[in-house]
C-alpha atoms as a PDB file:
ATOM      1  CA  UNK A   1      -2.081 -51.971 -81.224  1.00  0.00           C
ATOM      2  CA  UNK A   2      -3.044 -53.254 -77.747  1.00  0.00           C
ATOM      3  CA  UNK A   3      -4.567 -56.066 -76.448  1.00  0.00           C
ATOM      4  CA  UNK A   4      -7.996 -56.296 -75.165  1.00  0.00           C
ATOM      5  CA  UNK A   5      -8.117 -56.405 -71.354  1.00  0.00           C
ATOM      6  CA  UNK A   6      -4.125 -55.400 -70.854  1.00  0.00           C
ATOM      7  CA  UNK A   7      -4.097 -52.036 -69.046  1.00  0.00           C
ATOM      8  CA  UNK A   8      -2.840 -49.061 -70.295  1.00  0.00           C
ATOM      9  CA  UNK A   9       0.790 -48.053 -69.465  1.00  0.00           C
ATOM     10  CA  UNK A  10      -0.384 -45.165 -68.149  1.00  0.00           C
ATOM     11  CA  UNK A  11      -2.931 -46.358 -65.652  1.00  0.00           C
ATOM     12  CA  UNK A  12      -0.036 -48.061 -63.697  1.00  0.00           C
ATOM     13  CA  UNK A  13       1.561 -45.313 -63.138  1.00  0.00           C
ATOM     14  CA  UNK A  14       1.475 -43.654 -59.306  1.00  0.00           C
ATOM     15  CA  UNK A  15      -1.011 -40.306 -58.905  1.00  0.00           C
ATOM     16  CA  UNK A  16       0.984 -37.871 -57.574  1.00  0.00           C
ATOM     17  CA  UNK A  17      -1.936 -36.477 -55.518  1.00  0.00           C
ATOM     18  CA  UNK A  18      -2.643 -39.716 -53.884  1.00  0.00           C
ATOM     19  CA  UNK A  19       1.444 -40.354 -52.681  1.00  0.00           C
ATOM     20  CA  UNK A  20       2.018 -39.811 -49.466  1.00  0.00           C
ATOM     21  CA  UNK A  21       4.320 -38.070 -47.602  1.00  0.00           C
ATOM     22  CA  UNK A  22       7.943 -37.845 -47.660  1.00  0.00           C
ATOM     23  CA  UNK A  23       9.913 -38.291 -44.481  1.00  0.00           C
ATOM     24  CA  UNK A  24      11.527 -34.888 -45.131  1.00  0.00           C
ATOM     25  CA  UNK A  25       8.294 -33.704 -45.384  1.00  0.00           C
ATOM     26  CA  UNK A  26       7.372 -34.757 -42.258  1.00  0.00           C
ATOM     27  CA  UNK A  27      10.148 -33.984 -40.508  1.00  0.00           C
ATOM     28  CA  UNK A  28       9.773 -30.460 -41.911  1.00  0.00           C
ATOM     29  CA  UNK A  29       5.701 -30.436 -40.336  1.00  0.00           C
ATOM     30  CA  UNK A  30       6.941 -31.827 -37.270  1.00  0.00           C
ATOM     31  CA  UNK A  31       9.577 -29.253 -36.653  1.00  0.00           C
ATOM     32  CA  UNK A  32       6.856 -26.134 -37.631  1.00  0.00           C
ATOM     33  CA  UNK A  33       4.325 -27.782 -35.319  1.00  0.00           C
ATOM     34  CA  UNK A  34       7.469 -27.717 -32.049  1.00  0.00           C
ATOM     35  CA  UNK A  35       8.202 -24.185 -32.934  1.00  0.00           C
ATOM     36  CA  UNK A  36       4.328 -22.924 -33.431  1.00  0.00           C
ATOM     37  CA  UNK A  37       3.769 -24.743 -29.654  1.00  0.00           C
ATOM     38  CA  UNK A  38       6.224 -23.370 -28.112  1.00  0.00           C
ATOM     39  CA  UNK A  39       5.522 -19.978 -29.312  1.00  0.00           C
ATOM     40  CA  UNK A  40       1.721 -20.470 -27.902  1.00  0.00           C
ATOM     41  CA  UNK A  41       3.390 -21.908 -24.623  1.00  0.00           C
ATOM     42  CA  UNK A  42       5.816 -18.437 -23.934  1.00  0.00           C
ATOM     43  CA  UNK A  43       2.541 -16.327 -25.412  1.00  0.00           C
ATOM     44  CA  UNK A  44       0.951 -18.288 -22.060  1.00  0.00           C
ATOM     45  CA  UNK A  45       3.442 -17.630 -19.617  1.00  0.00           C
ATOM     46  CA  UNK A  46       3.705 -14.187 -20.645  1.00  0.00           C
ATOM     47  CA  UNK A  47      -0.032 -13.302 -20.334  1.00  0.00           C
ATOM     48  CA  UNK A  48       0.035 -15.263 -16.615  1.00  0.00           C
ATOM     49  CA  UNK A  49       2.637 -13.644 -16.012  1.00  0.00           C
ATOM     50  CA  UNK A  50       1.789  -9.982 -16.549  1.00  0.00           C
ATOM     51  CA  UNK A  51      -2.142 -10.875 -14.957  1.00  0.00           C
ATOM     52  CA  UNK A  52       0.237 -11.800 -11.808  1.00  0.00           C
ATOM     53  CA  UNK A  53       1.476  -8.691 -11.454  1.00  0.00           C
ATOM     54  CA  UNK A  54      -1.475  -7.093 -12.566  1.00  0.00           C
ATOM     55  CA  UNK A  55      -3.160  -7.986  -9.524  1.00  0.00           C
ATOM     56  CA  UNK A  56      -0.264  -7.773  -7.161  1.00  0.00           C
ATOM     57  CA  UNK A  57      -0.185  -4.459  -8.390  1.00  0.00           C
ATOM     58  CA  UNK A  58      -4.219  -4.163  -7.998  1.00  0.00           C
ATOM     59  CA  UNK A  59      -4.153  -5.643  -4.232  1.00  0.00           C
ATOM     60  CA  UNK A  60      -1.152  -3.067  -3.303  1.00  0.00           C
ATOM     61  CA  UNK A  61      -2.896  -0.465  -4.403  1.00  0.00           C
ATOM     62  CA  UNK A  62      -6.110  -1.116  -2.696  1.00  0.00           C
ATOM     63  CA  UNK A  63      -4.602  -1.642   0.323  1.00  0.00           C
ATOM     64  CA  UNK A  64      -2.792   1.988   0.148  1.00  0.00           C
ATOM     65  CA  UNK A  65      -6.398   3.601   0.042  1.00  0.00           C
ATOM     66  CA  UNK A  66      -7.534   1.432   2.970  1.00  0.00           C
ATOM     67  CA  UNK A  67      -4.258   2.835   4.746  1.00  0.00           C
ATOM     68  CA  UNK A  68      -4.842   6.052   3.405  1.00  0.00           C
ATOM     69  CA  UNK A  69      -8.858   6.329   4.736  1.00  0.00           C
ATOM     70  CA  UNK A  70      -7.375   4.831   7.734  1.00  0.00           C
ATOM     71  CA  UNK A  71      -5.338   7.375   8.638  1.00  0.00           C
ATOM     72  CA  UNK A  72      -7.508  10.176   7.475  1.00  0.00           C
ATOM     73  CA  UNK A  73     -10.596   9.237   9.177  1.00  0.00           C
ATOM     74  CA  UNK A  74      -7.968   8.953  12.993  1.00  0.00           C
ATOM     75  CA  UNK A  75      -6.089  11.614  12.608  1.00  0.00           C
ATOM     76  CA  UNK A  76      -9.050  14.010  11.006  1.00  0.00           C
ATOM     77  CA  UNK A  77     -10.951  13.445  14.418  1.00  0.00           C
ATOM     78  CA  UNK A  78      -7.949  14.316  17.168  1.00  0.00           C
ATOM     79  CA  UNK A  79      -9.517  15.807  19.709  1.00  0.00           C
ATOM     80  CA  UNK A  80      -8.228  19.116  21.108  1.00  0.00           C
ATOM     81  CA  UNK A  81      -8.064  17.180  24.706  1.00  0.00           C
ATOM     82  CA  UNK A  82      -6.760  18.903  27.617  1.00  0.00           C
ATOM     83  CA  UNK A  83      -3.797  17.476  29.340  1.00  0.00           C
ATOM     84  CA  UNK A  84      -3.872  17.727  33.206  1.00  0.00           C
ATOM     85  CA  UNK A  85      -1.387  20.068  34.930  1.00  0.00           C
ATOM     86  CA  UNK A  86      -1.161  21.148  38.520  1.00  0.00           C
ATOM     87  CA  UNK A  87       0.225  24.792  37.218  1.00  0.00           C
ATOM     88  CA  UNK A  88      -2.624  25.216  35.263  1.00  0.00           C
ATOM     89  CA  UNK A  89      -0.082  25.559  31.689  1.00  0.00           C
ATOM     90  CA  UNK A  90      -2.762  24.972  29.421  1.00  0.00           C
ATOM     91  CA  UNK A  91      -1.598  21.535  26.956  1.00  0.00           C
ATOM     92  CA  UNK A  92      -3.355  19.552  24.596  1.00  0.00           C
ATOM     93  CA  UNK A  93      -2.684  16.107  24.192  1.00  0.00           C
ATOM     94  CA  UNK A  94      -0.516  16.094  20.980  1.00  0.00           C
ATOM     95  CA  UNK A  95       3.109  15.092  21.083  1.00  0.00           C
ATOM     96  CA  UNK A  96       4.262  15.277  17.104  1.00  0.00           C
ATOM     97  CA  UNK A  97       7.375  14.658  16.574  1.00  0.00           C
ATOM     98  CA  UNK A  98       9.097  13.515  12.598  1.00  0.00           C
ATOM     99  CA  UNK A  99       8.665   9.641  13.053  1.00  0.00           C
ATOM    100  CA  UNK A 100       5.512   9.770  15.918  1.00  0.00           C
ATOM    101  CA  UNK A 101       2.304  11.358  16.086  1.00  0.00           C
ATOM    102  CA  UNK A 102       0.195  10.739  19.270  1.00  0.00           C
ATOM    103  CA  UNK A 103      -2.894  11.985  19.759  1.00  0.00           C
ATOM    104  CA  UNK A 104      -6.423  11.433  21.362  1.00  0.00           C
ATOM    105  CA  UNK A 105      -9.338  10.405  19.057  1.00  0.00           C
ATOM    106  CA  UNK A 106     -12.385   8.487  19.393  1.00  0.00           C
ATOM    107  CA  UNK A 107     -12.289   5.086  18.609  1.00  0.00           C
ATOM    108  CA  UNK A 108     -12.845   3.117  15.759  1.00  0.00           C
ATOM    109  CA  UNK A 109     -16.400   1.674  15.042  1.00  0.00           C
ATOM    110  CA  UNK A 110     -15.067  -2.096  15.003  1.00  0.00           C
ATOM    111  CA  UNK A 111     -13.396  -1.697  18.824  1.00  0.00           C
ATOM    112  CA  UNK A 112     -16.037  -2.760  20.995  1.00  0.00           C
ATOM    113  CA  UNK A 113     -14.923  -0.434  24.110  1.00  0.00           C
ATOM    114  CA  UNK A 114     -16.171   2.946  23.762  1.00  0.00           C
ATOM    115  CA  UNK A 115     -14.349   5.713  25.705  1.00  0.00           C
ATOM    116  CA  UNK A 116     -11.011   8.008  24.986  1.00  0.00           C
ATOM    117  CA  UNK A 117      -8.223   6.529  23.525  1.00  0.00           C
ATOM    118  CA  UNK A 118      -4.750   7.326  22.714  1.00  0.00           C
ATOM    119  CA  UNK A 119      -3.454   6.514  19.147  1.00  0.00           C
ATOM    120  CA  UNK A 120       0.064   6.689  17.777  1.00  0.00           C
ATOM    121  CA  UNK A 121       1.140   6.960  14.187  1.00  0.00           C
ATOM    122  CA  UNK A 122       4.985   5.943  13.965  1.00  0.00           C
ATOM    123  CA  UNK A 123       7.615   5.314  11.412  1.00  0.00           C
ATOM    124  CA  UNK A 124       9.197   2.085  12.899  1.00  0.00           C
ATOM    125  CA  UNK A 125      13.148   2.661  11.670  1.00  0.00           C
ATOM    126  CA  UNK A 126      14.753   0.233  14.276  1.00  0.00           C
ATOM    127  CA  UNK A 127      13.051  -2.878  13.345  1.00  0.00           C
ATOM    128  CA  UNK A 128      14.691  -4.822  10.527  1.00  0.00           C
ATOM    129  CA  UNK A 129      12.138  -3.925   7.686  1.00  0.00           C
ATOM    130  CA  UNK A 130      11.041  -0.416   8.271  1.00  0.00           C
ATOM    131  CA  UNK A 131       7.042   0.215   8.579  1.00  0.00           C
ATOM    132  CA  UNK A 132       4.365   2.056   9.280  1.00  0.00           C
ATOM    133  CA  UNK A 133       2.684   1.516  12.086  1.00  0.00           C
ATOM    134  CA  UNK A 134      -0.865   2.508  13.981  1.00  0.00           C
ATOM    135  CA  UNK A 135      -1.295   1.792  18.117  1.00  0.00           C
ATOM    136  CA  UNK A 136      -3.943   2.526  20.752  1.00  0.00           C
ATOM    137  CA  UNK A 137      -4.996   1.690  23.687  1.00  0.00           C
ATOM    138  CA  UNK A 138      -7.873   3.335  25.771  1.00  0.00           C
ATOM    139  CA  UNK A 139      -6.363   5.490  28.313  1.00  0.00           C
ATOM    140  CA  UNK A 140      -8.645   7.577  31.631  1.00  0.00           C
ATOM    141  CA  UNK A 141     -11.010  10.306  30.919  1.00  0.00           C
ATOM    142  CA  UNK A 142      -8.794  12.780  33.075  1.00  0.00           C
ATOM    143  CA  UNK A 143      -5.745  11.403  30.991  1.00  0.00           C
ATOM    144  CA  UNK A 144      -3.502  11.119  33.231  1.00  0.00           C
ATOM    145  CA  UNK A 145      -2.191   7.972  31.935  1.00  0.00           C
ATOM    146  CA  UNK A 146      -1.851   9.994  28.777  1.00  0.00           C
ATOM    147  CA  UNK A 147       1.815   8.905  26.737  1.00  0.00           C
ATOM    148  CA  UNK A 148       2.752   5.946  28.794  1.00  0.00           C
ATOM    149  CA  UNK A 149       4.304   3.216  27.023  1.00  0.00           C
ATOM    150  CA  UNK A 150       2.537   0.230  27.761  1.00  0.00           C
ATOM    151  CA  UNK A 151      -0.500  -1.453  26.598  1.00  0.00           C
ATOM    152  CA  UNK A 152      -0.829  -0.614  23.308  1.00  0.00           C
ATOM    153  CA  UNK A 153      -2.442  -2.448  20.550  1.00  0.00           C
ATOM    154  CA  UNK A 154      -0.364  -2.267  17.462  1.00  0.00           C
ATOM    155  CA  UNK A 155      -1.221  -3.125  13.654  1.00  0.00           C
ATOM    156  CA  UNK A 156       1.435  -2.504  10.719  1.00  0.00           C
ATOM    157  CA  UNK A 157       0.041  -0.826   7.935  1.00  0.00           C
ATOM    158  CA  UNK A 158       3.142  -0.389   5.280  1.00  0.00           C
ATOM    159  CA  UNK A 159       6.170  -2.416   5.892  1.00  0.00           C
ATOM    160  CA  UNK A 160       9.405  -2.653   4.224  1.00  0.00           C
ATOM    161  CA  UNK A 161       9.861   1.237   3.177  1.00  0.00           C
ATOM    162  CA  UNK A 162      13.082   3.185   3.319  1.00  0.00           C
ATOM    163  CA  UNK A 163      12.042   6.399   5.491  1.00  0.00           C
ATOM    164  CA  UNK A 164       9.100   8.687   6.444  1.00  0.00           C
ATOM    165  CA  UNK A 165       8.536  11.581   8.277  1.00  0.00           C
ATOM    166  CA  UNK A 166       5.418  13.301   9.711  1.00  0.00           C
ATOM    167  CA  UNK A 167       5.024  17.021   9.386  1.00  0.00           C
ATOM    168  CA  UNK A 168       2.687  19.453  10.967  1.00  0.00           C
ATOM    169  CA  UNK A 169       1.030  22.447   9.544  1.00  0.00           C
ATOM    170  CA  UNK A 170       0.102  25.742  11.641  1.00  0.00           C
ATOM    171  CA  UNK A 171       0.997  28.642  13.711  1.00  0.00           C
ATOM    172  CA  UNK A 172       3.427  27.734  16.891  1.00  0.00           C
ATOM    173  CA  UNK A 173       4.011  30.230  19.347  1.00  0.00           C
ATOM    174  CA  UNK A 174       3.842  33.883  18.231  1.00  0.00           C
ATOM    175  CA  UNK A 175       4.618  32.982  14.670  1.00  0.00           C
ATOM    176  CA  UNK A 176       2.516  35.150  12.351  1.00  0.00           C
ATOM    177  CA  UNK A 177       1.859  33.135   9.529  1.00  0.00           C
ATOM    178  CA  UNK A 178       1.672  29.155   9.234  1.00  0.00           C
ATOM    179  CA  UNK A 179       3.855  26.670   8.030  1.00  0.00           C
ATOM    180  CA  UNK A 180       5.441  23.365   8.257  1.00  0.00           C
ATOM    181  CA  UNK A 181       6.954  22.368  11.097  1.00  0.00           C
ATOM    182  CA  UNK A 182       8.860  19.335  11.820  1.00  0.00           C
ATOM    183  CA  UNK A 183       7.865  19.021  15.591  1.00  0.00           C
ATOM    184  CA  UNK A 184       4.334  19.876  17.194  1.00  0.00           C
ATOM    185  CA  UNK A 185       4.933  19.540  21.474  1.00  0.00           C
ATOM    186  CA  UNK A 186       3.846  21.356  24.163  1.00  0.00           C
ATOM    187  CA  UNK A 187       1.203  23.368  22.135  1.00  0.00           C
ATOM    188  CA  UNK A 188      -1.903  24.649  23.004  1.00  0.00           C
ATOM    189  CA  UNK A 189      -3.572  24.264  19.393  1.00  0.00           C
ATOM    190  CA  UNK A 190      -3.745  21.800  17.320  1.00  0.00           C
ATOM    191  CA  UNK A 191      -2.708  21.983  13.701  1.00  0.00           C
ATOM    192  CA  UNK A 192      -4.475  22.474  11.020  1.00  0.00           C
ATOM    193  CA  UNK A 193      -2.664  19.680   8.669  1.00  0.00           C
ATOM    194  CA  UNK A 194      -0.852  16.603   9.695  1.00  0.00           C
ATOM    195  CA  UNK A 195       1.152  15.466   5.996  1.00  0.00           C
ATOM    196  CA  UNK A 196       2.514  11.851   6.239  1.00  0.00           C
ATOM    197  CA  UNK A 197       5.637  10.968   3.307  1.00  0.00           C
ATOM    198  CA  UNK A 198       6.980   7.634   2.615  1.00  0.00           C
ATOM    199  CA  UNK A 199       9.782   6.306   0.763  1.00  0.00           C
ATOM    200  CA  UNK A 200      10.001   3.019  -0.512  1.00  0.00           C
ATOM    201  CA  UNK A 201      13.745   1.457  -1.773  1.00  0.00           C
ATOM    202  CA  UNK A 202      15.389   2.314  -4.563  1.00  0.00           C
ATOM    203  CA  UNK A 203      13.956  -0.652  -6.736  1.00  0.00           C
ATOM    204  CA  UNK A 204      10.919  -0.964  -5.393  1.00  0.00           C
ATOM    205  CA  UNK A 205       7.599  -0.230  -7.529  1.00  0.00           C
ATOM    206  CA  UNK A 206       5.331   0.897  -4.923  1.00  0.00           C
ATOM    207  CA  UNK A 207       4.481   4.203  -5.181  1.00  0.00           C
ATOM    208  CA  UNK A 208       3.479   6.572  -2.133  1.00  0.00           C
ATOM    209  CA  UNK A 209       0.356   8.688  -3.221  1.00  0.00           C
ATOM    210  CA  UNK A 210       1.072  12.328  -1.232  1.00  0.00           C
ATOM    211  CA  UNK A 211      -1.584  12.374   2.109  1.00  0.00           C
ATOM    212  CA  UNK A 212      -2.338  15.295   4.081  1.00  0.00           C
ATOM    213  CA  UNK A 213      -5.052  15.333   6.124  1.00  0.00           C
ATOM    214  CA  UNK A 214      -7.023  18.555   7.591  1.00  0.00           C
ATOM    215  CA  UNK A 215      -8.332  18.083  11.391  1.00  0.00           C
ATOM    216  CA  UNK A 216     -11.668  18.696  11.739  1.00  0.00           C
ATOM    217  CA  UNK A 217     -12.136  19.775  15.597  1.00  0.00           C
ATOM    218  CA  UNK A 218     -11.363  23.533  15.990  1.00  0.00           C
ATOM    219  CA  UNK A 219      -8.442  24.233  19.236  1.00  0.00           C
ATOM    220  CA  UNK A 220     -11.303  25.744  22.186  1.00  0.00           C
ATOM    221  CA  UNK A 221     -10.333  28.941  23.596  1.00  0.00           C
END
């Protein structure tokens, strides 16, 4: 029998839903929340990571095809120019050799001078970080001034690569058929394909897309 107004034994007991939580239990929360942060932390750096190089990798190759329509659109107009010479040995103004091309071309839309100018494509091995490199400077409409070696305006185009060589495509001499040839001097055509290689080092990502370029003026007769 119980007593009006005494509570019941089992009112004064604790709910177990309402008790809070145990320091183990907390500890344990604590600990999942740390390792669920710093899984959302690496998932971070990886993704800014691999964006990074995502555009590094977007920016070198855009500047390839810039390179690339560069050096199309200069060498695809060489001029079949006539070098000066008192014993009338007919030369164009070519000298192509493996790491140099020079030739005569108009001049690019941005240069403010209009006239003839001389442009060499090289493949700079005796600086410390190998590159390609573009010059030009305008030279005399008689061009007799034609392959000195001052006053040139240079601009690298592709540094740090491990070799290069230029190669021309055509007939030289008496040859019959056409083929690549290693040098193109003293000619009097010009070729009919100029194909620039590069090699980059050993660990390096950058890849070389294969560019040879077809001349547009025909040799005159």
């Amino acid at each position: 029998m119980r007593l009006r107004g005494t509570p019941h034994p089992e009112s004064t007991r604790p709910n177990s839903s309402n008790a809070g939580f145990t320091l183990l239990e907390l500890l344990v929360a604590l600990t999942l929340l740390g390792l669920i942060f710093a899984v959302l932390a690496g998932s971070v750096r990886f993704g800014t990571t691999v964006w990074e190089r995502g555009t590094e990798k977007t920016a070198e190759t855009e500047n390839l095809q810039l390179v690339h329509r560069l050096l199309r659109k200069q060498i695809g107009q060489m001029r079949p120019a006539i070098l000066p010479d008192k014993r009338r040995i007919r030369k164009l103004a070519i000298a192509g050799q493996p790491n140099m091309l020079t030739f005569v071309a108009p001049p690019p839309a941005k240069l403010a001078k209009r006239g003839v100018y001389e442009f060499r494509v090289s493949i700079d091995m005796e600086s410390r970080n190998h590159r390609l490199v573009i010059a030009w400077r305008q030279v005399k409409p008689d061009l007799s001034d034609f392959s000195d070696a001052d006053q040139f305006e240079t601009r690298v185009l592709v540094d740090n690569i491990a070799d290069g060589r230029i190669s021309y495509f055509g007939k030289i001499g008496g040859q019959d058929t056409r083929q690549w040839h290693e040098r193109w001097v003293d000619q009097e055509n010009l070729p009919q394909l100029v194909r620039i290689n590069l090699d980059y080092p050993p660990r390096d990502s950058r890849k070389w897309p294969p560019l040879i370029i077809a001349l547009q003026a025909r040799t005159p007769r």
